[in-house]
C-alpha atoms as a PDB file:
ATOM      1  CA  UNK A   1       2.959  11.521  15.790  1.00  0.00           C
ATOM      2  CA  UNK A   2       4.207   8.233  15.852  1.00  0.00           C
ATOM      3  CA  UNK A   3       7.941   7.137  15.889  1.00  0.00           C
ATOM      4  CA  UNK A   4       8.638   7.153  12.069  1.00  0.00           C
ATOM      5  CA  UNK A   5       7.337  10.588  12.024  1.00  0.00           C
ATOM      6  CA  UNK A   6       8.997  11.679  14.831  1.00  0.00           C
ATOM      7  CA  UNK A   7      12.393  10.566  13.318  1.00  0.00           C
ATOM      8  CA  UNK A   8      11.569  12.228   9.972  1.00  0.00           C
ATOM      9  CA  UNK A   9      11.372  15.273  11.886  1.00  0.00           C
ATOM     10  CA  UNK A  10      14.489  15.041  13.534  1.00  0.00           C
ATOM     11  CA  UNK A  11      16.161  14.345  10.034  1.00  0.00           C
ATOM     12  CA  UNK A  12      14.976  16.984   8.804  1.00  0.00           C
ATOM     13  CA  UNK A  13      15.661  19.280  11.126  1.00  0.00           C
ATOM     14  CA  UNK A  14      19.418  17.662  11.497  1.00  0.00           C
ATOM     15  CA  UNK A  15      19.120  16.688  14.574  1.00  0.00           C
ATOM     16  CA  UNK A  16      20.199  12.788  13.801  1.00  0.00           C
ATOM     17  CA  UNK A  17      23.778  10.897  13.834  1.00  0.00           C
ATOM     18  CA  UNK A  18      22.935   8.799  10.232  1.00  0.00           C
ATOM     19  CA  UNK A  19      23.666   4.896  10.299  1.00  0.00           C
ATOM     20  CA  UNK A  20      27.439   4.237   9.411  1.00  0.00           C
ATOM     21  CA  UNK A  21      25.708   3.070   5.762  1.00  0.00           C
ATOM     22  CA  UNK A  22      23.891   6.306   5.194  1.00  0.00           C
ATOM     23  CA  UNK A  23      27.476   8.000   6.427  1.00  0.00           C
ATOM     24  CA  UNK A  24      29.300   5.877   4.489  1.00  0.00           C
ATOM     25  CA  UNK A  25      27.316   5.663   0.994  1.00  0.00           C
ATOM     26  CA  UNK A  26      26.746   9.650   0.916  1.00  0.00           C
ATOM     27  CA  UNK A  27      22.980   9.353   0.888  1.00  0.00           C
ATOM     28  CA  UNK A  28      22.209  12.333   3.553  1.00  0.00           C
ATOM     29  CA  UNK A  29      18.889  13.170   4.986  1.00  0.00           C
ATOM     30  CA  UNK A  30      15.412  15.017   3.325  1.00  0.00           C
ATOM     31  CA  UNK A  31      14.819  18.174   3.002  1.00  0.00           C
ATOM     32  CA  UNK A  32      11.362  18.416   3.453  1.00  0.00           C
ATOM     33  CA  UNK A  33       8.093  15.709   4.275  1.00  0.00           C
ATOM     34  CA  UNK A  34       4.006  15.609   4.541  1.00  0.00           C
ATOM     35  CA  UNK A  35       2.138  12.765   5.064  1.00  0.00           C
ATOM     36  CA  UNK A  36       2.603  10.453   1.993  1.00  0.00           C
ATOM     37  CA  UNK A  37       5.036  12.620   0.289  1.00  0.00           C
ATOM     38  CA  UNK A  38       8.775  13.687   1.041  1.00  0.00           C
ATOM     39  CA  UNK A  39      11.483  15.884  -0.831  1.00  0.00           C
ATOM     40  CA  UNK A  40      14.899  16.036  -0.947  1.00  0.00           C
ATOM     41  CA  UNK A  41      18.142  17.675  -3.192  1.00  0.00           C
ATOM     42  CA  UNK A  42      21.099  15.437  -3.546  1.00  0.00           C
ATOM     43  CA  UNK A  43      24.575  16.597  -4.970  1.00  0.00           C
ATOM     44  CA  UNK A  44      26.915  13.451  -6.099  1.00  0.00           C
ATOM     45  CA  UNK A  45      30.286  13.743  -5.252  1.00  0.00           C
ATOM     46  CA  UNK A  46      32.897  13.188  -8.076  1.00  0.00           C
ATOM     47  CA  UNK A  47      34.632   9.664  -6.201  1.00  0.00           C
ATOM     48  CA  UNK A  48      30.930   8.383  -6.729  1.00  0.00           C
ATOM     49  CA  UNK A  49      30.910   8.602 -10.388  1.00  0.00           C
ATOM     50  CA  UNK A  50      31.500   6.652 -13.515  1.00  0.00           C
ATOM     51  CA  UNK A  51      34.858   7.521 -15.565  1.00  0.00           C
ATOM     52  CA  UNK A  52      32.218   8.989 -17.904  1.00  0.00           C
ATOM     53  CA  UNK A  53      30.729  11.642 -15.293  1.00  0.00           C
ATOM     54  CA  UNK A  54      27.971   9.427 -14.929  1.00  0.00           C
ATOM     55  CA  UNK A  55      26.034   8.149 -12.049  1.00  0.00           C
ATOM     56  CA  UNK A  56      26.299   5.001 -11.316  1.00  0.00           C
ATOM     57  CA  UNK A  57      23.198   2.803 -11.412  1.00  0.00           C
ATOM     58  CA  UNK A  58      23.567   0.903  -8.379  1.00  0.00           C
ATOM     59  CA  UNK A  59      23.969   4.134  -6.109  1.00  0.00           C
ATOM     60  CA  UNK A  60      20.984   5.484  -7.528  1.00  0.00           C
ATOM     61  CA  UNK A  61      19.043   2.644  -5.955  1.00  0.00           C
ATOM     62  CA  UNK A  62      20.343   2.904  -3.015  1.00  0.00           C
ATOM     63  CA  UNK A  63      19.434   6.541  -2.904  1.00  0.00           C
ATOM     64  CA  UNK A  64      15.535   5.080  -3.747  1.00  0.00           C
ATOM     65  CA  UNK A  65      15.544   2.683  -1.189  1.00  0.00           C
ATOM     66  CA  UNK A  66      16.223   5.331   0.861  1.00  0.00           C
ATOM     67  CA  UNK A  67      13.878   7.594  -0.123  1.00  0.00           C
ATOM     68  CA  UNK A  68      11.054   5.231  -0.502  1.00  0.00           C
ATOM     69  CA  UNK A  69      11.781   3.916   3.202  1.00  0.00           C
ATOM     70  CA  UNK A  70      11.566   7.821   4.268  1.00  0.00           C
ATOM     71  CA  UNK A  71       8.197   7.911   2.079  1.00  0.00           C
ATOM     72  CA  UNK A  72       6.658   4.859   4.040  1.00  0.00           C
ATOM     73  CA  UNK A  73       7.461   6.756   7.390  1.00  0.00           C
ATOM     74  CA  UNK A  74       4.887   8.802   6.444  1.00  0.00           C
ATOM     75  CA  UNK A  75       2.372   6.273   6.740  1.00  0.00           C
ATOM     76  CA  UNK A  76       3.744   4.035   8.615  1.00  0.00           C
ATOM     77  CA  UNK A  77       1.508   2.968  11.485  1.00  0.00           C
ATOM     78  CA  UNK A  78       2.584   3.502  14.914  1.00  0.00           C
ATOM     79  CA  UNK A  79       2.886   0.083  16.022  1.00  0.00           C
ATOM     80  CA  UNK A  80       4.554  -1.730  13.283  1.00  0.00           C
ATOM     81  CA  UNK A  81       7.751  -1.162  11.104  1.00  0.00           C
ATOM     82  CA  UNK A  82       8.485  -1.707   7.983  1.00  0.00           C
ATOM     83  CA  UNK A  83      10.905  -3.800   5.124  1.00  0.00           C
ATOM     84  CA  UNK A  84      11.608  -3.719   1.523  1.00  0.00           C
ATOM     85  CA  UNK A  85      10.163  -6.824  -0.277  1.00  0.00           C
ATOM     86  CA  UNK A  86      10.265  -5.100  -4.043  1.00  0.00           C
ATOM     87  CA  UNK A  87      12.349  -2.608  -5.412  1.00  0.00           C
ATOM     88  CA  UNK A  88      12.175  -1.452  -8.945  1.00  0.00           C
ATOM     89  CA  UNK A  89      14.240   1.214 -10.993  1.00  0.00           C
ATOM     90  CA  UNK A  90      13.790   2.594 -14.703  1.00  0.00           C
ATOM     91  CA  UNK A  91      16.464   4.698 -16.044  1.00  0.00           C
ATOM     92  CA  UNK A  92      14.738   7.171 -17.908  1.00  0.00           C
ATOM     93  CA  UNK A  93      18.114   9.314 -19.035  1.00  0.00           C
ATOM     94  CA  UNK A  94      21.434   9.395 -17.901  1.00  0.00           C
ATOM     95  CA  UNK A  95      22.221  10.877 -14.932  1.00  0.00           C
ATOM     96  CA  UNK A  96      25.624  13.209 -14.565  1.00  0.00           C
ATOM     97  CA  UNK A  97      27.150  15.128 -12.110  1.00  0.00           C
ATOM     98  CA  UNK A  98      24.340  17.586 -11.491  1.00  0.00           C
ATOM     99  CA  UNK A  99      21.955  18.463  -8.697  1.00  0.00           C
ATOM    100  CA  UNK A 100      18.819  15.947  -8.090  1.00  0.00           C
ATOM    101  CA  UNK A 101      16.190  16.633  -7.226  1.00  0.00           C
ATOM    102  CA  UNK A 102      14.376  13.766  -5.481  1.00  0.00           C
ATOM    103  CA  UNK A 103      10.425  13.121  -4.707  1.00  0.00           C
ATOM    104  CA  UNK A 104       8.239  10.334  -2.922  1.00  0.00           C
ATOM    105  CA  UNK A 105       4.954   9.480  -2.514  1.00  0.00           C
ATOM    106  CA  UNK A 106       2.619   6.872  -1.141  1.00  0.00           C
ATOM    107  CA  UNK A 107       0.888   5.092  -3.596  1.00  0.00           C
ATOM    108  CA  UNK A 108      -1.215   3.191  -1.828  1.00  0.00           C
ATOM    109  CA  UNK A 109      -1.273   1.493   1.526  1.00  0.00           C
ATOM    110  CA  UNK A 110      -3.050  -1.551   2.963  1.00  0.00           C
ATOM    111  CA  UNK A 111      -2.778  -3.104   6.658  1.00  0.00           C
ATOM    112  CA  UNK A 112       0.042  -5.360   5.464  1.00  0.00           C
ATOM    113  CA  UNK A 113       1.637  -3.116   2.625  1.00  0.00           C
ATOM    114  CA  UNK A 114       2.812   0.280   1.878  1.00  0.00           C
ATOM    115  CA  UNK A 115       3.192   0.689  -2.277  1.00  0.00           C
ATOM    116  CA  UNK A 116       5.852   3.833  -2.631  1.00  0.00           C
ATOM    117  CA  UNK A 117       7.539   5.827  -5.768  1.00  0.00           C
ATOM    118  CA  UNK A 118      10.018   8.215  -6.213  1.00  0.00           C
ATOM    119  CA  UNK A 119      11.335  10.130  -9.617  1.00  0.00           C
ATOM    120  CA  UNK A 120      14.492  11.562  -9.602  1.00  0.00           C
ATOM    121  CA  UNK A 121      14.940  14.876 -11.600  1.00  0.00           C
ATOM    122  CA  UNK A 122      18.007  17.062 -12.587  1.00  0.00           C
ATOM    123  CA  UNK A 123      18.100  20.751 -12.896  1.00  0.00           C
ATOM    124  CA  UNK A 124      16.141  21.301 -15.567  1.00  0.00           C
ATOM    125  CA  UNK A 125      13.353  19.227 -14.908  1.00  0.00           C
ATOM    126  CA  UNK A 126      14.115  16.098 -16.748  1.00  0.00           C
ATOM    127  CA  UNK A 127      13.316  12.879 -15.909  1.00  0.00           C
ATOM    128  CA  UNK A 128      16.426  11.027 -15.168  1.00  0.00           C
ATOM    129  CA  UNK A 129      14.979   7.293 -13.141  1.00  0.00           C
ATOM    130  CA  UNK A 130      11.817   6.175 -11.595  1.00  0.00           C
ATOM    131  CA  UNK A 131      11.502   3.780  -8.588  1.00  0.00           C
ATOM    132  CA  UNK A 132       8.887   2.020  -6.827  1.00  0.00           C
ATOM    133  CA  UNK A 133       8.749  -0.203  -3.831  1.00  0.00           C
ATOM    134  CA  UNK A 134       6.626  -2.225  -2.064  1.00  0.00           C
ATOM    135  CA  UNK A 135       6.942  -2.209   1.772  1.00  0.00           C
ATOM    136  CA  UNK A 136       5.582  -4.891   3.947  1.00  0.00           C
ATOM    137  CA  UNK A 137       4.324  -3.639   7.199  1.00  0.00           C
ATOM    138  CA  UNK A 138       5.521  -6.338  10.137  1.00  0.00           C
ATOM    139  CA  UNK A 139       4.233  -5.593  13.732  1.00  0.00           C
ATOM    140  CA  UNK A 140       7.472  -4.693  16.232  1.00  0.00           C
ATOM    141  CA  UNK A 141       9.183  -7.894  17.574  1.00  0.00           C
ATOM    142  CA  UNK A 142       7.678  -9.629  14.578  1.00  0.00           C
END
């Protein structure tokens, strides 16, 4: 265990008071992890919409951010942490106000670098936006 792993279990279990940004942006915790993969359902609410019903495109990345930065706990090594250097999102379809259904997984990894995606799906499957990141490692007090 190290202490990204160790907090990914306490997420998931709910045992964690979330950063005033997670609070405040609706982005809630996971629902389920493995090394190099995590899982989690996400339910918009309807102040976070479009007037069209919906999403908007900027929340979704901050939902993959999130995501990918629960992905690279996974992997992360026990002495180091972590940053976002890259973040990429394709909208595949449009989202709405619907259940997602929201995956990562380690791409690859290096010393210096953690490579992460995520696809977000609604109910029925469908493709709705794929993300990837790139995560440089940096040693604590680095």
């Amino acid at each position: 265990m190290t202490w990204a792993t160790d907090r990914l279990d306490q997420i998931k279990g709910g045992e964690v008071v979330f950063p005033p940004v997670v609070q405040t942006l609706r982005l809630g915790g996971l629902d389920d992890w493995g090394e190099g993969w995590v899982r989690k359902t996400w339910t918009p609410a309807p102040e976070l919409l479009n007037s069209d019903g919906s999403l908007f495109g900027g929340y979704i990345a901050a939902l993959a951010d999130q995501i990918l930065a629960f992905t690279a706990m996974t992997v992360a090594p026990a002495d180091a942490m972590f940053r976002t250097s890259n973040l990429k999102i394709d909208f595949i379809r449009v989202g709405k106000a619907e259940v997602l259904a929201i995956e990562g997984r380690v791409v690859a990894r290096t010393r210096g670098m953690i490579h992460v995606e995520a696809d977000f799906r609604r109910p029925d499957g469908e493709l709705i936006a794929r993300a990837g990141a790139q995560q440089i490692v940096v040693p604590f007090g680095g």
